[in-house]
Protein backbone atom coordinates (compact mmCIF):
# COMPACT_ATOMS: atom_id res chain seq x y z
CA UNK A 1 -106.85 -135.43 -93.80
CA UNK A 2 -105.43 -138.76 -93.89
CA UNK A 3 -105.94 -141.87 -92.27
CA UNK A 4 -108.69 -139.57 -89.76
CA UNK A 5 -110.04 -142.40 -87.15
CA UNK A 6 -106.89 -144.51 -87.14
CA UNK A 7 -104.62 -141.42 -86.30
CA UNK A 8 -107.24 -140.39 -83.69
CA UNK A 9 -106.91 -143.89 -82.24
CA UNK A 10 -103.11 -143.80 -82.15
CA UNK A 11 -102.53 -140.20 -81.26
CA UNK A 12 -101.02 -140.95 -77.75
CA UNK A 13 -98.10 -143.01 -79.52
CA UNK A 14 -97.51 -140.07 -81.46
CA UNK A 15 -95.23 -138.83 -77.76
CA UNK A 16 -92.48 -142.09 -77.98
CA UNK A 17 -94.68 -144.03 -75.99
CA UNK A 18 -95.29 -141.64 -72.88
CA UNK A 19 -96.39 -143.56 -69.81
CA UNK A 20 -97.75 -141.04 -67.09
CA UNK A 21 -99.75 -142.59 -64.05
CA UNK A 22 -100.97 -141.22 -60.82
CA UNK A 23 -99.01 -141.95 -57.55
CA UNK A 24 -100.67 -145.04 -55.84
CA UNK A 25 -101.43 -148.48 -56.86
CA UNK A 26 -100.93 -147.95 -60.71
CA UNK A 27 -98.21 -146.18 -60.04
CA UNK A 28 -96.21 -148.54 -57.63
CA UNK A 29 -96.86 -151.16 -60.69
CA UNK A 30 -94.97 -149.13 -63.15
CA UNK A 31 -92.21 -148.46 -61.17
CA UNK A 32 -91.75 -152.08 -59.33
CA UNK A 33 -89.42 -151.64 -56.18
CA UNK A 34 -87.19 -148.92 -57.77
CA UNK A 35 -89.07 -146.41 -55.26
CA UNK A 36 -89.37 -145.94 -51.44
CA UNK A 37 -90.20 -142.53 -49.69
CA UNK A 38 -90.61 -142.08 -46.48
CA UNK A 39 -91.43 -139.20 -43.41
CA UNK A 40 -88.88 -139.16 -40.51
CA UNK A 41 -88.60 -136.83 -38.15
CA UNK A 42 -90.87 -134.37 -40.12
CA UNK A 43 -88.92 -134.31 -43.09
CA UNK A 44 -89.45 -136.13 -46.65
CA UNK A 45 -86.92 -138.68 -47.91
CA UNK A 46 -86.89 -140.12 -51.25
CA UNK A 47 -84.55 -143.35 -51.95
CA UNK A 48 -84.14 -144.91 -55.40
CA UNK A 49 -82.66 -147.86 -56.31
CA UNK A 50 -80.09 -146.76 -58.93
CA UNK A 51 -77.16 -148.98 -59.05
CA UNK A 52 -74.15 -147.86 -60.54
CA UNK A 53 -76.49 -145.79 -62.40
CA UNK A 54 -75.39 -141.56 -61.69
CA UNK A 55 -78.29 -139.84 -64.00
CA UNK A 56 -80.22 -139.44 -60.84
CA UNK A 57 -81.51 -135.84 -59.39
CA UNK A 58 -83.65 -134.02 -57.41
CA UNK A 59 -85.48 -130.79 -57.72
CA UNK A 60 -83.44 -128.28 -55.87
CA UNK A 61 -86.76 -126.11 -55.47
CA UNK A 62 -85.62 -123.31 -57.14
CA UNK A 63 -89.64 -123.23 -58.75
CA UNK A 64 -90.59 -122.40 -54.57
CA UNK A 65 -89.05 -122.71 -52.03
CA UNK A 66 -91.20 -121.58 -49.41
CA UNK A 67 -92.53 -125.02 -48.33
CA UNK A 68 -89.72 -127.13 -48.50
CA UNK A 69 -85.83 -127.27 -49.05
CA UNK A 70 -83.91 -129.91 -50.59
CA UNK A 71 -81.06 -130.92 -47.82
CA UNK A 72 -78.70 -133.74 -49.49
CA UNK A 73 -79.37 -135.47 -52.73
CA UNK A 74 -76.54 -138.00 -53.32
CA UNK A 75 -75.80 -141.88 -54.36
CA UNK A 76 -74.29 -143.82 -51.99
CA UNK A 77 -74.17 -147.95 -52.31
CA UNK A 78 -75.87 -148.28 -55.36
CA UNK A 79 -79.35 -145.95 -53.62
CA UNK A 80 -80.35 -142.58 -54.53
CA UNK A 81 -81.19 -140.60 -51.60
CA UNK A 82 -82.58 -136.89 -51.28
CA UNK A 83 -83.93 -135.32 -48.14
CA UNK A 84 -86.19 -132.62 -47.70
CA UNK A 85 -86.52 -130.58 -44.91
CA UNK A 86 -90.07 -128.34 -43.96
CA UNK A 87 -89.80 -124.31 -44.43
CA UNK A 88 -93.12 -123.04 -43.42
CA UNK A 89 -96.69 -124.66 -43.71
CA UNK A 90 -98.65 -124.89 -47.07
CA UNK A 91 -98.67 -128.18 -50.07
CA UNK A 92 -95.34 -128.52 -52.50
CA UNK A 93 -94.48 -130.76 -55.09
CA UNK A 94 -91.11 -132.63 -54.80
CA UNK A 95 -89.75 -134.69 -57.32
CA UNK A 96 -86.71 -136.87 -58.67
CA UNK A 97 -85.81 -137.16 -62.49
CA UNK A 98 -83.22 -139.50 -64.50
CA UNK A 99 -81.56 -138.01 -67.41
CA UNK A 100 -79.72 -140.61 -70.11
CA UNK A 101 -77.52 -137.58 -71.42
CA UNK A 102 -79.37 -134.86 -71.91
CA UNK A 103 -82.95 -136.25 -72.26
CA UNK A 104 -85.42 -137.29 -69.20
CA UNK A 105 -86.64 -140.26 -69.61
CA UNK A 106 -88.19 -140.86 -66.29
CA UNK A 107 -89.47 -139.34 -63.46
CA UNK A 108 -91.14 -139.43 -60.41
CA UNK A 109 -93.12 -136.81 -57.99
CA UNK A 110 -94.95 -136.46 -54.70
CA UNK A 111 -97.44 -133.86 -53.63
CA UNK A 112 -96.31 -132.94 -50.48
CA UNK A 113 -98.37 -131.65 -46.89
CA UNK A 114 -96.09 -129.44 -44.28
CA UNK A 115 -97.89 -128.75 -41.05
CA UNK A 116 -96.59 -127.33 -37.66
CA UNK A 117 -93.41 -127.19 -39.14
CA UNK A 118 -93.39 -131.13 -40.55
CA UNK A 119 -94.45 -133.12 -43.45
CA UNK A 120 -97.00 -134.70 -42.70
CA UNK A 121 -98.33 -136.94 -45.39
CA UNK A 122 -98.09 -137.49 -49.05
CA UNK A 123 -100.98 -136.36 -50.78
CA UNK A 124 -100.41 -137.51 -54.20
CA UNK A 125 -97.95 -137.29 -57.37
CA UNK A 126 -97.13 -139.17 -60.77
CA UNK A 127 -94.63 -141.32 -62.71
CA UNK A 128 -93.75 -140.72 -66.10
CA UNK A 129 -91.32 -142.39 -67.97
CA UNK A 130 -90.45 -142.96 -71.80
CA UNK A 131 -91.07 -145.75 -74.13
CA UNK A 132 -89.39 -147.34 -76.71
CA UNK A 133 -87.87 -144.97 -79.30
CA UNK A 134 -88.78 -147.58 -82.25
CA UNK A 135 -92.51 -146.53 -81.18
CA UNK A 136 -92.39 -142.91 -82.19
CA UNK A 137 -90.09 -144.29 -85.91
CA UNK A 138 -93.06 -144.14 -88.39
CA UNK A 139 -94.04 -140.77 -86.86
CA UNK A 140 -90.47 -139.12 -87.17
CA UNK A 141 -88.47 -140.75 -89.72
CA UNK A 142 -88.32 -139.19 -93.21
CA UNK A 143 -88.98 -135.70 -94.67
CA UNK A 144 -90.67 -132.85 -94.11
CA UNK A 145 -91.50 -129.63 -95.45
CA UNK A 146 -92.30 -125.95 -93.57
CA UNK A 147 -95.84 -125.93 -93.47
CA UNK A 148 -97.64 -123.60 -96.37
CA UNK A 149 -94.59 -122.59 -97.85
CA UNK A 150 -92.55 -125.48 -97.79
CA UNK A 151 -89.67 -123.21 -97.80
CA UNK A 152 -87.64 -125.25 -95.45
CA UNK A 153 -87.08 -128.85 -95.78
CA UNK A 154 -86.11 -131.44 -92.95
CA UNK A 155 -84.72 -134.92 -92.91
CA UNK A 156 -85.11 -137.11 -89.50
CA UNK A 157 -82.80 -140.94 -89.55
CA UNK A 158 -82.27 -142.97 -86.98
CA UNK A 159 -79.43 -142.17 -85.18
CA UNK A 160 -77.47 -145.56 -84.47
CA UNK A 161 -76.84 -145.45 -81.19
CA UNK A 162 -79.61 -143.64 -79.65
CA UNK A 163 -82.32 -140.95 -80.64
CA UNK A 164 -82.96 -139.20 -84.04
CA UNK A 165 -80.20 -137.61 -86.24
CA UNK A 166 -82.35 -134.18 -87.72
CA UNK A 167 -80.99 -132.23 -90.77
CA UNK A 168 -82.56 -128.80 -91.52
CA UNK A 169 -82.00 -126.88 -94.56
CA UNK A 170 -83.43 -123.31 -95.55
CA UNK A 171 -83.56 -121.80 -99.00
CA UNK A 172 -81.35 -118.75 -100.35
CA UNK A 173 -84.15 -116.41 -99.93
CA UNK A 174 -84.88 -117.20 -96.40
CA UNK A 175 -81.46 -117.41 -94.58
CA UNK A 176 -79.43 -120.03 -96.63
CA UNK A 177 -78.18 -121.95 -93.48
CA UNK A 178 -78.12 -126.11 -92.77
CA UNK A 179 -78.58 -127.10 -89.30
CA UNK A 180 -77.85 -130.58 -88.05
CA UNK A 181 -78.68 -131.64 -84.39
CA UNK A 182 -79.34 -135.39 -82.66
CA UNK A 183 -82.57 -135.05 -80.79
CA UNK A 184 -83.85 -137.37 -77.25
CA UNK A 185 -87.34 -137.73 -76.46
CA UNK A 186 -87.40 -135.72 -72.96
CA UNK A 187 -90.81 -137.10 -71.10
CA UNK A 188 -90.70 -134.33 -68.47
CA UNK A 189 -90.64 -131.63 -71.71
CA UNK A 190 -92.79 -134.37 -73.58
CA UNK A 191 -90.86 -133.17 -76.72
CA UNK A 192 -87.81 -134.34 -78.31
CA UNK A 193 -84.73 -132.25 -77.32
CA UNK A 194 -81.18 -131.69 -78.14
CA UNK A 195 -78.19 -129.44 -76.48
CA UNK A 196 -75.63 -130.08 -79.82
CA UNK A 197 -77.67 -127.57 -82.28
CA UNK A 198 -75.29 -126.67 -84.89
CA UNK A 199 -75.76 -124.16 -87.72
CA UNK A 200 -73.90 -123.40 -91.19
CA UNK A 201 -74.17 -120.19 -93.20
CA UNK A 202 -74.21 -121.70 -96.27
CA UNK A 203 -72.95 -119.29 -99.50
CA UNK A 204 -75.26 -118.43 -102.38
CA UNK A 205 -73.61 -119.71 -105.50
CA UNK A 206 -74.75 -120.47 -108.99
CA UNK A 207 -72.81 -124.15 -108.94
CA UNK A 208 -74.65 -127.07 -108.73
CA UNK A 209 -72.17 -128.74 -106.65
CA UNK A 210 -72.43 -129.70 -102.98
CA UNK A 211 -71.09 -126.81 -100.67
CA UNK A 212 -68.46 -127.57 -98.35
CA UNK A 213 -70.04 -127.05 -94.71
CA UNK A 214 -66.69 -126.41 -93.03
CA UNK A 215 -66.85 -125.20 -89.45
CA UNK A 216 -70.25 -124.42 -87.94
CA UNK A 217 -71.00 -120.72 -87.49
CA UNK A 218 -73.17 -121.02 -84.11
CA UNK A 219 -72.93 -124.63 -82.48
CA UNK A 220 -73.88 -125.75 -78.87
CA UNK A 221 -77.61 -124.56 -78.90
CA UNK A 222 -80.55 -125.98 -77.61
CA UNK A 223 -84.10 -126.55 -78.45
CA UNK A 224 -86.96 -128.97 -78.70
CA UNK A 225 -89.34 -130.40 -81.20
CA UNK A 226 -92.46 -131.21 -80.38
CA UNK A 227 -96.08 -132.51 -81.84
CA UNK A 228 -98.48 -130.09 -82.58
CA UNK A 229 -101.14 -129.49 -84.59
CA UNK A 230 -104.90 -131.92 -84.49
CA UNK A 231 -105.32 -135.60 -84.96
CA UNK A 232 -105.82 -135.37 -88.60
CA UNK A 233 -102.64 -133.02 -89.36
CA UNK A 234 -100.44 -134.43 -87.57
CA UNK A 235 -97.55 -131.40 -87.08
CA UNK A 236 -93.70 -130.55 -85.91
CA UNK A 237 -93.16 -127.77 -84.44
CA UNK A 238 -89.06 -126.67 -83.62
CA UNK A 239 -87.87 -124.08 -81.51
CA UNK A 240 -84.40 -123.57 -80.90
CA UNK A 241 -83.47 -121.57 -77.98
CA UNK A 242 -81.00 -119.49 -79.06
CA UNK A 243 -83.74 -117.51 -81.75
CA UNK A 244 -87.16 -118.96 -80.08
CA UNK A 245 -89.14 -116.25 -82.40
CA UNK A 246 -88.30 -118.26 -85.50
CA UNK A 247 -90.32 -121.13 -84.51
CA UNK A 248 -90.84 -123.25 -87.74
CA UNK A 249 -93.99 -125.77 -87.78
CA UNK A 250 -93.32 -128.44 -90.42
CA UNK A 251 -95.38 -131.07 -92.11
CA UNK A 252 -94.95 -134.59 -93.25
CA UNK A 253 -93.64 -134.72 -97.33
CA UNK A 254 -96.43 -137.70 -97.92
CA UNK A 255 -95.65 -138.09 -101.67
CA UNK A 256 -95.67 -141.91 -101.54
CA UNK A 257 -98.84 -141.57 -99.55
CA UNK A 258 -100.56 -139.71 -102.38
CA UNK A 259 -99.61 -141.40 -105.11
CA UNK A 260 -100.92 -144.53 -103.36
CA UNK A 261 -104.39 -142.60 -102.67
CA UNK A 262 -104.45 -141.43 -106.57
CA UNK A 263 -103.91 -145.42 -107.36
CA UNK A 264 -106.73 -146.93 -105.02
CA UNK A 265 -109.18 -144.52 -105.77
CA UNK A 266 -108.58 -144.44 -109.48
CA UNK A 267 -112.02 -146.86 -109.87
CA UNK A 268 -113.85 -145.03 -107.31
CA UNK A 269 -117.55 -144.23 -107.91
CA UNK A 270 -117.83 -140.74 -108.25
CA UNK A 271 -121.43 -139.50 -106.62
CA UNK A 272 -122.86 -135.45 -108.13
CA UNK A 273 -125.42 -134.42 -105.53
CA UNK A 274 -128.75 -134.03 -108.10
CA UNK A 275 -129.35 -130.66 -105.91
CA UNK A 276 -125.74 -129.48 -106.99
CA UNK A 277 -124.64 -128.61 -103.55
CA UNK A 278 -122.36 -131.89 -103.00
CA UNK A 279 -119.64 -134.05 -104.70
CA UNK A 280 -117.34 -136.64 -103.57
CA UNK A 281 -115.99 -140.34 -104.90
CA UNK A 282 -116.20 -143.69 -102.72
CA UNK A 283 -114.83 -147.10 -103.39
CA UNK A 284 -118.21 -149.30 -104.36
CA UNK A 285 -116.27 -152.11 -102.63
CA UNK A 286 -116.73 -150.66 -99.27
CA UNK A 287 -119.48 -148.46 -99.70
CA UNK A 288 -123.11 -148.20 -101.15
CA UNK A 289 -125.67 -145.51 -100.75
CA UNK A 290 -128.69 -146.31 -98.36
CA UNK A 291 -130.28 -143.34 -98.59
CA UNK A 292 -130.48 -140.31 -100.37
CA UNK A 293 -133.67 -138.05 -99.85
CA UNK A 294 -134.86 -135.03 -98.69
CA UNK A 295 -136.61 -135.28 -95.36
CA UNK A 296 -138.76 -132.16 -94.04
CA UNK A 297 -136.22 -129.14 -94.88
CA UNK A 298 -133.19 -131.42 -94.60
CA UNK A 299 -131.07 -133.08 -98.16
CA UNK A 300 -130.08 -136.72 -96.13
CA UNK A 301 -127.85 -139.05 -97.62
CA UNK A 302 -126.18 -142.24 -96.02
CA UNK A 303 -123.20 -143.98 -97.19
CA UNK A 304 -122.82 -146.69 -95.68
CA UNK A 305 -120.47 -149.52 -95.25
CA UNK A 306 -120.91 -153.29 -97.14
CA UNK A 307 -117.67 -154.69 -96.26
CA UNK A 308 -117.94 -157.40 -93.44
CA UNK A 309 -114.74 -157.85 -91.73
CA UNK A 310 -115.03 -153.52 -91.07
CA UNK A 311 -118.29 -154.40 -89.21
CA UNK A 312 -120.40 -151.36 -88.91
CA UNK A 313 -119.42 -148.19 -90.79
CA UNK A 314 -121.20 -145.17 -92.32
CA UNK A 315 -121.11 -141.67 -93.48
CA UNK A 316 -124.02 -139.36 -92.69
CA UNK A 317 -124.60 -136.10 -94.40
CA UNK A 318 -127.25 -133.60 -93.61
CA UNK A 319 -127.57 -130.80 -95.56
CA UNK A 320 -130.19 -127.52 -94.07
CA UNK A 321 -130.59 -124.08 -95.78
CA UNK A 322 -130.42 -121.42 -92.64
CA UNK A 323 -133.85 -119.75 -92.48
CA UNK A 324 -134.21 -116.84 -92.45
CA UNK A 325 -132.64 -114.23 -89.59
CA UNK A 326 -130.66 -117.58 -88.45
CA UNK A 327 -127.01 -117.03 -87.66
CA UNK A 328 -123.96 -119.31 -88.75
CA UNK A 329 -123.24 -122.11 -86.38
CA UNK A 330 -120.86 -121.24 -83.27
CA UNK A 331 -119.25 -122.77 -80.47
CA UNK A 332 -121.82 -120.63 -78.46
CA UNK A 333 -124.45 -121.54 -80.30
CA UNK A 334 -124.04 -124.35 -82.33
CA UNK A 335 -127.13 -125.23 -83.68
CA UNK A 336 -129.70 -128.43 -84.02
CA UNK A 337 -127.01 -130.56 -85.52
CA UNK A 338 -125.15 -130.87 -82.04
CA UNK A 339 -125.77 -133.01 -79.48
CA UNK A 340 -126.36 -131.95 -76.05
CA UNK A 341 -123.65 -131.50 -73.60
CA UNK A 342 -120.58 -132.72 -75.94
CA UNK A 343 -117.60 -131.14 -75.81
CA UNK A 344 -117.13 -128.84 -79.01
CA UNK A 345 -114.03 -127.75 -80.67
CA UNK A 346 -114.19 -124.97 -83.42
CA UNK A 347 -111.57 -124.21 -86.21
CA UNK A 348 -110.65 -126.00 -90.35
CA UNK A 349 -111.15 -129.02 -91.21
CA UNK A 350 -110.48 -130.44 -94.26
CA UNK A 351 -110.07 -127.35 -95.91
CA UNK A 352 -113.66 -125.74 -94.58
CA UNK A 353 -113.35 -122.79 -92.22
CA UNK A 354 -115.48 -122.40 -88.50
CA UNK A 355 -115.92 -126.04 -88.62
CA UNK A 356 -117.73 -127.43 -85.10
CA UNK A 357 -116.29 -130.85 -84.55
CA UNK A 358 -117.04 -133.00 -81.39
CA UNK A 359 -116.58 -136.86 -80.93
CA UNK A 360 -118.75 -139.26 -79.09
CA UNK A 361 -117.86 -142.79 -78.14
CA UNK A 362 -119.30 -145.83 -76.22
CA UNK A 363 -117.63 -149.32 -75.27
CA UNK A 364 -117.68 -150.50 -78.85
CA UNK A 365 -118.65 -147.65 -81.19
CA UNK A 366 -117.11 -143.82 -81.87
CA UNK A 367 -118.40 -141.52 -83.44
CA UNK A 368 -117.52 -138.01 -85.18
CA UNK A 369 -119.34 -135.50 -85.95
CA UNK A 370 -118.44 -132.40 -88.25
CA UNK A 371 -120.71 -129.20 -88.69
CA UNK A 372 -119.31 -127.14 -91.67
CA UNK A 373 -120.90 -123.66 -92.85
CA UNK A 374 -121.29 -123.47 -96.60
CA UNK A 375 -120.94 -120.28 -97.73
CA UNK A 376 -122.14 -118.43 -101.01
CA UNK A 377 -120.61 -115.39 -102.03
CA UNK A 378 -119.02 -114.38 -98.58
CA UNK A 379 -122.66 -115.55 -96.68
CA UNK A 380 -123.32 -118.68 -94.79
CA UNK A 381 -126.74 -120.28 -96.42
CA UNK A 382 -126.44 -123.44 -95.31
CA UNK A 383 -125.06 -125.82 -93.24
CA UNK A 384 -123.67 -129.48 -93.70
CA UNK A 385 -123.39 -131.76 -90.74
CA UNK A 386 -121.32 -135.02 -91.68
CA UNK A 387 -121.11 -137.63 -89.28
CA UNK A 388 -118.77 -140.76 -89.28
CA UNK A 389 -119.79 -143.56 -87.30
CA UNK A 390 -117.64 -146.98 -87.06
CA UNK A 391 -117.58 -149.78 -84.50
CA UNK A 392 -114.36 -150.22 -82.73
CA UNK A 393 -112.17 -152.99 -84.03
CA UNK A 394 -109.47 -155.06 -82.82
CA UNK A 395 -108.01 -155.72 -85.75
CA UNK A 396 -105.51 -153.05 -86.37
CA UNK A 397 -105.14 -153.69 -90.32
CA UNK A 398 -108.99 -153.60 -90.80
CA UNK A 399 -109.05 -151.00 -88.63
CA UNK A 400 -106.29 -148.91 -90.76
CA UNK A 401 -108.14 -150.24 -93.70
CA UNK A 402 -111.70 -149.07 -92.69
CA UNK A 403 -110.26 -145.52 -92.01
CA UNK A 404 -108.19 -145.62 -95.12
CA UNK A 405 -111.54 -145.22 -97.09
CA UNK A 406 -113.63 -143.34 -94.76
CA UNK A 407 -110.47 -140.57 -95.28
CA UNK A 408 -110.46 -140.75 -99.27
CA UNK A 409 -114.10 -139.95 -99.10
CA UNK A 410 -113.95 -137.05 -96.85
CA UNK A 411 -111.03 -136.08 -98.56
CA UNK A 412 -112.81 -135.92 -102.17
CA UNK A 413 -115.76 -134.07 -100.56
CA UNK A 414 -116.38 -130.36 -102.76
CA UNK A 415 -119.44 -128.82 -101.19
CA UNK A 416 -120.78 -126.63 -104.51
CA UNK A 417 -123.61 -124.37 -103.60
């Protein structure tokens, strides 16, 4: 887990700067005068300003057409126009999307009323468009491995004229094939696509020397790449179309990253729990312990934050035997460490299994808390509830910074009971 609250921060760049909005005043800022709809005559007409500008379309309704029909969608004198006639009563979605090749990048809808044979008034609908590609760069560019095996390595560069240039290669004893592709980030798809896929069989050989690719064995397929994963693992998944059961998830190859962790923590307090049960290093620059004491049934210990320009930081951890006939923290019942009414997610973190995590946050402070249950040969005895709580800064460096060491402590934690 690296870089945690930063990376939770950020996650909503991690989609090349998606900007979605509902229809109405936000939404007629976004899009500026490029828009105009109107009802005549009970039917639905959509005109955009598009120039000389022919990446313009409209849904044909294919997805239902039992509302409305889509008459005439055409440009004439620089506008966009497409017309939609009513069908039979009932609420539709119509919308019109721009493709720069084969990538969305911006799209518009309308939620649609028909009545007595008419459309009768918009209801509501969205604009989404993409950002600018050099905002999803640090998240893309460079290499990454299959994740847990690390069987299949991938390569993402800039492509020089527009979108990302992907390389994929897989090992001799799991298909021996290169395939190269450029991908687009599509915001309809919210994913970054390609329609050029092009795959190599490439020949097992003892030589050492680079392997001629020569002509492609399967080219022209499709597919998408997209962001999966949580917060903390940040994840890409690809699916190509053509063999959509093979979907590969791959992970970021963060050697530089680690070897820059191993060199600022390598004068890193290291703390032993006295009880046994927990272990982890912090940097005594940022860091000293406030507390550490058993209160009632409950081992507490507070780490908390001495640098000034973070502001207010800490790390909370509350360790509880289960008594006896007590069950193992679960979503459905979670136990006295969670507060009431948050929203509770359930699954590893950080290398523990059945963790409960939830996040609270105010104007100026977030906070996350993680409920892990420790086990001891194969039975959950006790439970450890660590919560992280740092005020919000605007500083994006100290920010970065401040989560930068709140991560190498989590990261060092080894829970020995």
């Amino acid at each position: 887990m690296k870089k945690l609250i930063a990376i939770l921060m950020t996650l909503a760049l991690l989609v090349c700067g998606l900007t979605t909005v509902a229809m109405g005043e936000e939404a007629e800022a976004a899009v500026g005068h490029k828009f105009n709809d109107l009802i005549e005559d009970g039917e639905f007409i959509i005109q955009v300003d598009a120039g000389d500008d022919m990446g313009w379309i409209a849904d044909d309704m294919a997805q239902d057409s039992s509302v409305v029909k889509l008459v005439n969608a055409d440009t004439l004198d620089g506008t966009f126009v497409a017309r939609y006639a009513p069908v039979g009563d009932g609420d539709v979605t119509v919308g019109v999307r721009h493709y720069a090749g084969y990538a969305c990048d911006e799209m518009m809808t309308w939620d649609l009323h028909v009545e007595n044979g008419a459309v009768t008034e918009v209801t509501g609908g969205s604009y989404t468009a993409s950002g600018d590609e050099a905002d999803s760069d640090p998240y893309l560019l460079g290499e990454w491995l299959e994740k847990d095996t690390q069987f299949t390595q991938m390569t993402i560069e800039k492509n020089p004229e527009k979108g990302w240039d992907v390389e994929i290669a897989s090992p001799m004893t799991h298909g021996a094939y290169i395939f190269k592709t450029t991908i687009q980030f599509d915001c309809e798809r919210n994913g970054f696509v390609y329609d050029k896929g092009k795959f190599w069989n490439v020949p097992i050989t003892d030589s050492d020397e680079e392997v001629e690719l020569g002509e492609a064995a399967v080219a022209g397929t499709t597919g998408i790449f997209t962001f999966v994963g949580d917060p903390v693992d940040v994840l890409l998944e690809w699916c190509d179309d053509q063999n959509p059961e093979n979907t590969i998830v791959f992970e970021p190859f963060k050697a530089e990253e680690e070897a820059a962790d191993e060199a600022a923590t390598a004068n890193d307090t290291a703390y032993v729990d006295p009880h046994g049960d927990l272990q982890f290093s912090y940097d005594p620059e940022a860091f000293e312990i406030a507390s550490d004491e058993d209160v009632e049934d409950l081992h507490l210990l507070v780490l908390q934050g001495i640098r000034a320009e973070w502001d207010e930081y800490a790390i909370a951890f509350a360790m509880r035997e289960l008594e006896d006939g007590e069950t193992a923290p679960s979503l459905d019942n979670p136990g006295d460490f969670v507060e009431d009414g948050a929203t509770l997610e359930q699954g590893e973190w950080n290398g523990f299994e059945n963790v409960i995590m939830y996040t609270t946050e105010t104007d100026d402070t977030l906070q996350q808390v993680f409920v892990v249950p420790v086990e001891d040969d194969g039975e959950v005895e006790d439970v450890l509830a660590i919560t992280v709580t740092t005020k919000k800064l605007d500083d994006e460096e100290a920010a970065m910074a401040q989560s930068d060491a709140i991560s190498a402590v989590l990261d060092s934690l080894v829970i020995d009971d």
